[in-house]
Protein backbone atom coordinates (compact mmCIF):
# COMPACT_ATOMS: atom_id res chain seq x y z
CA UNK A 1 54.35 16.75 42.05
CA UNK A 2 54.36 15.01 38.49
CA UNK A 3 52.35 12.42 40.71
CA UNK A 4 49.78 15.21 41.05
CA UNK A 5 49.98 16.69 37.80
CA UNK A 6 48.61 13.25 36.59
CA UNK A 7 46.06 12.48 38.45
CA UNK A 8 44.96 16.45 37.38
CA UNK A 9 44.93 15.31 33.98
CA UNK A 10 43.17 12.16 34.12
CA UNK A 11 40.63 13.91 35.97
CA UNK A 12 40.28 16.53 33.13
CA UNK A 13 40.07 13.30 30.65
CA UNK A 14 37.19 12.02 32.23
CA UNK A 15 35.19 15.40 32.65
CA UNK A 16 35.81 15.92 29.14
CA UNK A 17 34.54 12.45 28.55
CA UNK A 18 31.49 13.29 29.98
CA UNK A 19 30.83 16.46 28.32
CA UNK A 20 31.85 15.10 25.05
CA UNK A 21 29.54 12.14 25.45
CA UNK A 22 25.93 13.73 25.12
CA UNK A 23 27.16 15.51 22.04
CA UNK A 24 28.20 12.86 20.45
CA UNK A 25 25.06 10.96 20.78
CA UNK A 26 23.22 13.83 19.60
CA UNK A 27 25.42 14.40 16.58
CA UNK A 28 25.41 10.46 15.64
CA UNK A 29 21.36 10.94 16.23
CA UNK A 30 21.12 13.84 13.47
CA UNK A 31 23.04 11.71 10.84
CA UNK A 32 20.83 9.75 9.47
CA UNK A 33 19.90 10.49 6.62
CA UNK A 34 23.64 10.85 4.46
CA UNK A 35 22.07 10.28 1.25
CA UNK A 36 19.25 11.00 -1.10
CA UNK A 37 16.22 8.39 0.46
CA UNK A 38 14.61 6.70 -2.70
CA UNK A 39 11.15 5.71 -2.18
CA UNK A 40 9.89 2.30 -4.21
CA UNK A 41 6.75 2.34 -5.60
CA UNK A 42 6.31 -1.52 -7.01
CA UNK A 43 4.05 -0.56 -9.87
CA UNK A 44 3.62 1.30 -12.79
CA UNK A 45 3.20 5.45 -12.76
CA UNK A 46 -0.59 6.55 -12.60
CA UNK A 47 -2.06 4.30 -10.02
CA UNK A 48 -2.90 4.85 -6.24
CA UNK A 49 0.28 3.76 -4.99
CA UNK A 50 2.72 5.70 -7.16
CA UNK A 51 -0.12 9.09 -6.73
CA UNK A 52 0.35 8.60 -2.94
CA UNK A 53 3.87 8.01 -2.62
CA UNK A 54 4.79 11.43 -4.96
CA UNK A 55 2.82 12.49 -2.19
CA UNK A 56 4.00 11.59 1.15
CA UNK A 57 7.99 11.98 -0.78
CA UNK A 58 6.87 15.58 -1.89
CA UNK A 59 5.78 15.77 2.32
CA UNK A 60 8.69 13.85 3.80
CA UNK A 61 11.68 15.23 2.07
CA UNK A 62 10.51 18.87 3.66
CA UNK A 63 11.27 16.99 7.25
CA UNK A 64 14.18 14.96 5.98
CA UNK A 65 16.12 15.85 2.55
CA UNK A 66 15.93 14.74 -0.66
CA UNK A 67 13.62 11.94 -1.57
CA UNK A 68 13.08 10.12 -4.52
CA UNK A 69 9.99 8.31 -6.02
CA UNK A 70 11.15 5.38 -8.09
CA UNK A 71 8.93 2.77 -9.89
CA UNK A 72 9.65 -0.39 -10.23
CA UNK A 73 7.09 -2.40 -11.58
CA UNK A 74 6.41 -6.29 -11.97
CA UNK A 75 4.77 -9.63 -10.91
CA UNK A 76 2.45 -7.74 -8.64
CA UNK A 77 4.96 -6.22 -6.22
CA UNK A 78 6.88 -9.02 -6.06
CA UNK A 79 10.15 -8.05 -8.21
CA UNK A 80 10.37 -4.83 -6.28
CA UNK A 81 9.62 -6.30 -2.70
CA UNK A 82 12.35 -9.32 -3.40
CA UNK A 83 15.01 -6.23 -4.53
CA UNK A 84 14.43 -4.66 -1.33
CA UNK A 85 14.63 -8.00 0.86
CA UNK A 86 18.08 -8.42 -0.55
CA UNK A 87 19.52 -5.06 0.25
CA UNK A 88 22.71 -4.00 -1.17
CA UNK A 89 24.12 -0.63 -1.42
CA UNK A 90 22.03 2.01 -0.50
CA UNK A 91 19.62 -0.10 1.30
CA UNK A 92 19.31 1.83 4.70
CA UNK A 93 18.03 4.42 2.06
CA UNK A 94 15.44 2.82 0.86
CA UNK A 95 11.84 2.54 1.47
CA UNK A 96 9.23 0.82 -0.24
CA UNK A 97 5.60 1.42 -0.08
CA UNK A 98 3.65 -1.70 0.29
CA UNK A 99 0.14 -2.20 -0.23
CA UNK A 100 -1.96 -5.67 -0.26
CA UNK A 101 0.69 -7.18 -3.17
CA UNK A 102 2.99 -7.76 -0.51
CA UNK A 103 0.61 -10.00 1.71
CA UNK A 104 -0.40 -11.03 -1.59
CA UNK A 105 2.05 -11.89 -3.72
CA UNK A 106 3.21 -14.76 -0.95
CA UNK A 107 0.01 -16.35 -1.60
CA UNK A 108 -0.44 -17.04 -4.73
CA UNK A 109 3.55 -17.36 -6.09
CA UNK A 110 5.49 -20.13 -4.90
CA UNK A 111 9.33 -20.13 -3.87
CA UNK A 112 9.53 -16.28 -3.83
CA UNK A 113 13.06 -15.09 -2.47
CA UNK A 114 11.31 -13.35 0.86
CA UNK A 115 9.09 -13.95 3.94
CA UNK A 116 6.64 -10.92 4.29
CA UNK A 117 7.06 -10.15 7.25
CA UNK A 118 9.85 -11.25 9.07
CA UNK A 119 12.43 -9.77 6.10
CA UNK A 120 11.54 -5.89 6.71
CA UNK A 121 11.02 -3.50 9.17
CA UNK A 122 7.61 -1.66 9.22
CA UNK A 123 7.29 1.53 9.63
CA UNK A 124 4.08 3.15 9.34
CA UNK A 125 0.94 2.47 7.80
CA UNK A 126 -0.57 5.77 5.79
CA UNK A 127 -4.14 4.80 4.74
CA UNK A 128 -6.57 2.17 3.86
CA UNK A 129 -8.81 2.88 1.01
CA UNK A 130 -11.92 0.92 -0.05
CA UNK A 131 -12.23 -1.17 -3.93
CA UNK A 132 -15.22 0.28 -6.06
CA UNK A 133 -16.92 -2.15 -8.46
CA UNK A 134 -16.99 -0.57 -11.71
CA UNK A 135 -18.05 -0.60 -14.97
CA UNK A 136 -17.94 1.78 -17.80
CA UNK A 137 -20.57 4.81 -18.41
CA UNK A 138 -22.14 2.75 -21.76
CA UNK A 139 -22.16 -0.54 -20.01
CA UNK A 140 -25.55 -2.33 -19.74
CA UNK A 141 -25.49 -3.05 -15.91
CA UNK A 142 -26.71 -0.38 -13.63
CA UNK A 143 -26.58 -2.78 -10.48
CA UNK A 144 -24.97 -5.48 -9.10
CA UNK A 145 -27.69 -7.98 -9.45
CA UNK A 146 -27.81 -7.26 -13.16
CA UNK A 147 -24.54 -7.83 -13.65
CA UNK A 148 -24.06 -10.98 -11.83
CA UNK A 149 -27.13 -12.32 -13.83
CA UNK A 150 -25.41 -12.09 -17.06
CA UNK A 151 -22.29 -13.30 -16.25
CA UNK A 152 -23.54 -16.14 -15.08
CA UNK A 153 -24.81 -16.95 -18.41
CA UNK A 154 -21.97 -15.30 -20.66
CA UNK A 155 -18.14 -14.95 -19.95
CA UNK A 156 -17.17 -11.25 -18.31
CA UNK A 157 -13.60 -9.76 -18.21
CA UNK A 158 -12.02 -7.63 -15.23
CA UNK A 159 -9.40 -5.59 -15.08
CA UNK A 160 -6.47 -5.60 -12.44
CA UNK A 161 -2.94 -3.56 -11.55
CA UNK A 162 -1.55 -7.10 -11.84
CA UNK A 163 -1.62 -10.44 -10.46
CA UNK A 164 -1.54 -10.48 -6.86
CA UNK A 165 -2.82 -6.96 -6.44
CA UNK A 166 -6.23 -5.85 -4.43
CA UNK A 167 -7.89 -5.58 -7.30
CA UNK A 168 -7.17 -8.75 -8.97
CA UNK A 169 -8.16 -10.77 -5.65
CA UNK A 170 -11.27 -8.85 -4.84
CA UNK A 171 -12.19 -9.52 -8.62
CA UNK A 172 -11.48 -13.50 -7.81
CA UNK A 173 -13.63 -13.18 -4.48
CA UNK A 174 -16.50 -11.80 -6.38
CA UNK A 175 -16.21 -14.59 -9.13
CA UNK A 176 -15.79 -17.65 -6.23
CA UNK A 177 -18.65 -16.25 -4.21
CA UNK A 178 -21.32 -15.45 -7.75
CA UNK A 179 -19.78 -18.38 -9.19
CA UNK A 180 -19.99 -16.16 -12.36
CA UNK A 181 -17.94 -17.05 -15.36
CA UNK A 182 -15.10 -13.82 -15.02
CA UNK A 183 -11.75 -14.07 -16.91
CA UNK A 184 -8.63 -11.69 -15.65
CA UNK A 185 -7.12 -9.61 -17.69
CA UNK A 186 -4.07 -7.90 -15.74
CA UNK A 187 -2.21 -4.84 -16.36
CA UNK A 188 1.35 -3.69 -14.74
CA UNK A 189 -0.34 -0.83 -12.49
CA UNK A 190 -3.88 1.16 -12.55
CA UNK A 191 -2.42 3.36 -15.02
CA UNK A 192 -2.61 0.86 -17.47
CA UNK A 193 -5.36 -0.86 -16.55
CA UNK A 194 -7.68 2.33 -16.24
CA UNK A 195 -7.52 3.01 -19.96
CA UNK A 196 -8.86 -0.56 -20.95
CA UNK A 197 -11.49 0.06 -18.87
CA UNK A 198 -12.52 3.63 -19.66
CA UNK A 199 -12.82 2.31 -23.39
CA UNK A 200 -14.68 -0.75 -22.75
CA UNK A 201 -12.06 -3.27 -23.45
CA UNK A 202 -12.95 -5.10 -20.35
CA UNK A 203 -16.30 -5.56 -18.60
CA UNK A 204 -15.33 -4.60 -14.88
CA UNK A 205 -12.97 -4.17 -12.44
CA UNK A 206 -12.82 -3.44 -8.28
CA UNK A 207 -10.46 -0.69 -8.32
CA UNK A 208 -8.99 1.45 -5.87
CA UNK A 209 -11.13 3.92 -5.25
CA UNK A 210 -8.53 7.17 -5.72
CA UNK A 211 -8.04 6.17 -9.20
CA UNK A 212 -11.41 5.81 -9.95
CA UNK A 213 -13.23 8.31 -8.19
CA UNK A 214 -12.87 11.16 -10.91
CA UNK A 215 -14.17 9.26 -13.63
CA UNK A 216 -17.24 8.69 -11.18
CA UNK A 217 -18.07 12.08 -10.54
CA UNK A 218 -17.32 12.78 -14.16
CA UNK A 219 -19.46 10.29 -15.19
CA UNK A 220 -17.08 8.09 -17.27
CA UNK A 221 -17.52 5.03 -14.92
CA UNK A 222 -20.52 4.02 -13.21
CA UNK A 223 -20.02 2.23 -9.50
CA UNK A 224 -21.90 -0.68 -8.60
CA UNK A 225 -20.69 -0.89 -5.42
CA UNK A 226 -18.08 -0.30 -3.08
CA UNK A 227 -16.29 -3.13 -0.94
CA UNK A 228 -15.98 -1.73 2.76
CA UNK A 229 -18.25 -3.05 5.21
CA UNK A 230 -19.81 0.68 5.38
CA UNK A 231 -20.60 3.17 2.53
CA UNK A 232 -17.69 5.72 1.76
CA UNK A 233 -18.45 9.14 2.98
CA UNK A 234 -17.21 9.95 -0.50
CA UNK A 235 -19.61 7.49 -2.44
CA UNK A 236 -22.55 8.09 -0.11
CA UNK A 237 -25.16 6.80 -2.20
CA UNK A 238 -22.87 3.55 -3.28
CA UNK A 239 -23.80 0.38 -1.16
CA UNK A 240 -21.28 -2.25 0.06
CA UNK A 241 -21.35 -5.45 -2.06
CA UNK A 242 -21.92 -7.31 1.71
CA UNK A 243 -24.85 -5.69 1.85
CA UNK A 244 -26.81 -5.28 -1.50
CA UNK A 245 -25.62 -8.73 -1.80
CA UNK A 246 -26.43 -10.86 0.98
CA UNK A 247 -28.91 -12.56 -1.22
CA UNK A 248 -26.67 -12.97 -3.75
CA UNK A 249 -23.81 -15.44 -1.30
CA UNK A 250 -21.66 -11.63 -0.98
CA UNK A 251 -23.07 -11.47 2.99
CA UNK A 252 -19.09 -11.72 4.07
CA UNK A 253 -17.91 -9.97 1.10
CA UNK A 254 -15.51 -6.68 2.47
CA UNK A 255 -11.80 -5.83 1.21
CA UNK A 256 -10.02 -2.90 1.62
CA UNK A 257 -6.50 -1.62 0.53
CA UNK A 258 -3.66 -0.31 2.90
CA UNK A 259 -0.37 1.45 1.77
CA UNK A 260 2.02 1.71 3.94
CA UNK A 261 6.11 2.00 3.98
CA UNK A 262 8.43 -0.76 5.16
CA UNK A 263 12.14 -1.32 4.69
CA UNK A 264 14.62 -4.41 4.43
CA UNK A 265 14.78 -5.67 8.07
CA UNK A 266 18.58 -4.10 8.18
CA UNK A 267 18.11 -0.53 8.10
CA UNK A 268 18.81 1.15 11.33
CA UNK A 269 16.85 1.25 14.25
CA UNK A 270 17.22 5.51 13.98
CA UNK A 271 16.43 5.50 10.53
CA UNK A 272 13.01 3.37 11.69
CA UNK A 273 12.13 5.86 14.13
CA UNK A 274 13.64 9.01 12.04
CA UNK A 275 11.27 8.25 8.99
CA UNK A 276 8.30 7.65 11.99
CA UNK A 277 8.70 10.90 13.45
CA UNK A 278 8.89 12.66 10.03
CA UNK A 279 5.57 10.89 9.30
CA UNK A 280 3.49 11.68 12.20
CA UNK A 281 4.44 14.63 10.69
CA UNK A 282 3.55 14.09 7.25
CA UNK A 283 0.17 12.70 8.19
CA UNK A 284 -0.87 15.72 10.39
CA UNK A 285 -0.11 18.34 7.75
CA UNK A 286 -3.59 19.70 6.94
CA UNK A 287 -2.73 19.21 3.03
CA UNK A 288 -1.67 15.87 3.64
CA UNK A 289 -5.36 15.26 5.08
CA UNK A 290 -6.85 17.06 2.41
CA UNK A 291 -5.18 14.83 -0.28
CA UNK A 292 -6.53 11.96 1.53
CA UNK A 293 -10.02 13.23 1.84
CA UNK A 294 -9.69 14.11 -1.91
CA UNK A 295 -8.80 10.46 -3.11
CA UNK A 296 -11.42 8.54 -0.75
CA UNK A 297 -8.78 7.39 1.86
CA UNK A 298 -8.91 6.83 5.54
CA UNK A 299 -5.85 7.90 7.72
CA UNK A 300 -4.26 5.00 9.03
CA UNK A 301 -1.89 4.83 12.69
CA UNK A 302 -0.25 1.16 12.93
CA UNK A 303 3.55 1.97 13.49
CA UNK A 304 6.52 -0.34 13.76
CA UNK A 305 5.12 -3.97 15.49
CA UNK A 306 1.58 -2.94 15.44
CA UNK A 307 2.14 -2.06 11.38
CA UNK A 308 4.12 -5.81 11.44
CA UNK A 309 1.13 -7.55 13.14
CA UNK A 310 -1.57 -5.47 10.75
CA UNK A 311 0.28 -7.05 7.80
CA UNK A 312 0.68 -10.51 9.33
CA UNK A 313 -3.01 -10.79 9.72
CA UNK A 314 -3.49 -9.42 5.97
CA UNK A 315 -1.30 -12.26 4.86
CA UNK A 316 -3.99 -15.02 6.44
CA UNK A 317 -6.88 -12.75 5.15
CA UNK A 318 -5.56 -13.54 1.68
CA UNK A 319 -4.43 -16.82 2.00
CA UNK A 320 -8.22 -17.57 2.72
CA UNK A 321 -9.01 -15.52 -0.10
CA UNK A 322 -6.38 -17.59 -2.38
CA UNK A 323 -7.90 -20.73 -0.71
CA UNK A 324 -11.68 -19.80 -2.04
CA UNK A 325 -10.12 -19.00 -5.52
CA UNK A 326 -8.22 -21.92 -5.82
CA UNK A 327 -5.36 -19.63 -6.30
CA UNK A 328 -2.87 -21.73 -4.48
């Protein structure tokens, strides 16, 4: 009988096991997140970056909790990026979003405490967004061919959101390919640089095109071009450098931006595909697309190791880039 009585109870055990099991997964599924997620934005407030993250973090934290823009500007990405490739406390709640600076920054700055790629996880690429060549509304150049004519006879200045950024190597591009005489003058983000160039303090710059764009239409900058390989649908009548200046050695000339949001390479598998899902979210909300329309962006879809090999082929576009420039 006691025999019996047992065996009953083992039996019960294991059925309970069972039931309990699928719960459990579902409940160790739902905990992530347990804290506030901070989201890194590795420049200064005011530029495209930090505009888009408030963005997606205003977005996300309605599918997730709390989330928390942070900037952390410095060496062009770099002091942020190496932060985040050393982890610490907190770091399966953090998030950074990356842009070119991070493919970038490996380039041109030796002995830097990170690989950039194989140190994070990739999550999801959110847009790509063209560079507009600008100049300010009193400037003397109207075109591209007017400007390249005088520098190559006086010394120009362009504007950057730091070394390492987008802006700063689509500026160097321009200069190895005119071989115009163009100094840099960087900034620690767009924000600052935007002012310098609104007043005139510096010639020209190849900016993102979201923090540009109102001054365009308002008529405070004048573009000279834009640096996709087609014309923006939002700057229709604003030709590609590659092709108002094949003449001009600027045939192959065509750099765009991508932002996107990675993580140190130790956060969680369920935290990777959490944030994902919350994003294909994110990116589907109609006011999410309306943002991006408003700022000139594309939508972009690379996810996880298509994101990973997206960025791995940005990191030889640059090195070529860096190569040109004699950056290296």
């Amino acid at each position: 009988m006691t025999l019996m009585i047992s065996t009953f109870k083992r039996a019960l055990s294991v059925l309970a096991l069972g039931v309990t099991l699928p719960f459990a997964s579902i409940a160790q599924a739902a905990e992530w997140p347990t804290d506030t997620v901070r989201m890194v934005v590795p420049y200064a407030p005011g530029g495209t970056t930090d505009i888009l993250s408030r963005k997606v973090a205003d977005l996300l934290q309605q599918q997730i909790g709390t989330v928390v823009v942070e900037n952390r500007p410095g060496a062009g990405s770099t002091m942020a990026t190496g932060q985040l490739a050393r982890g610490g406390r907190g770091a399966d709640h953090t998030i950074l979003m990356a842009s070119p600076g991070h493919t970038i920054g490996p380039v041109i700055y030796k002995n830097l405490p990170y690989e950039p790629v194989k140190d994070f996880k990739f999550i999801r690429n959110v847009i790509e967004i063209p560079n507009v060549m600008v100049v300010p509304a009193d400037s003397p150049y109207n075109t591209v061919e007017e400007f390249i004519e005088a520098a190559k006879t006086k010394e120009m200045t362009f504007s950057s959101a730091g070394v390492g950024s987008s802006i700063h190597m689509s500026g160097e591009l321009f200069k190895t390919m005119t071989d115009t005489q163009m100094t840099h003058v960087p900034f620690r983000g767009s924000g600052e640089a935007l002012p310098a160039l609104l007043s005139g303090d510096v010639d020209v710059s190849f900016e993102n095109m979201p923090t540009v764009l109102p001054h365009i239409k308002s008529g405070k900058l004048k573009a000279l071009a834009v640096t996709s390989a087609e014309p923006s649908p939002y700057l229709p009548d604003v030709k590609p450098l590659s092709k108002i200046g094949a003449d001009l050695g600027l045939g192959d000339f065509v750099t765009t931006a991508w932002f996107g949001l990675i993580a140190d390479d130790k956060m969680s598998d369920q935290a990777v595909e959490t944030l994902q899902t919350a994003l294909d979210k994110v990116t589907q909300d109609q006011s999410f697309k309306d943002f991006v329309a408003q700022i000139g962006g594309e939508p972009a879809t690379e996810e996880g190791d298509a994101f990973r090999d997206y960025v791995e082929q940005d990191v030889q576009r640059w090195q070529r880039v860096a190569g040109q420039a004699e950056l290296q």
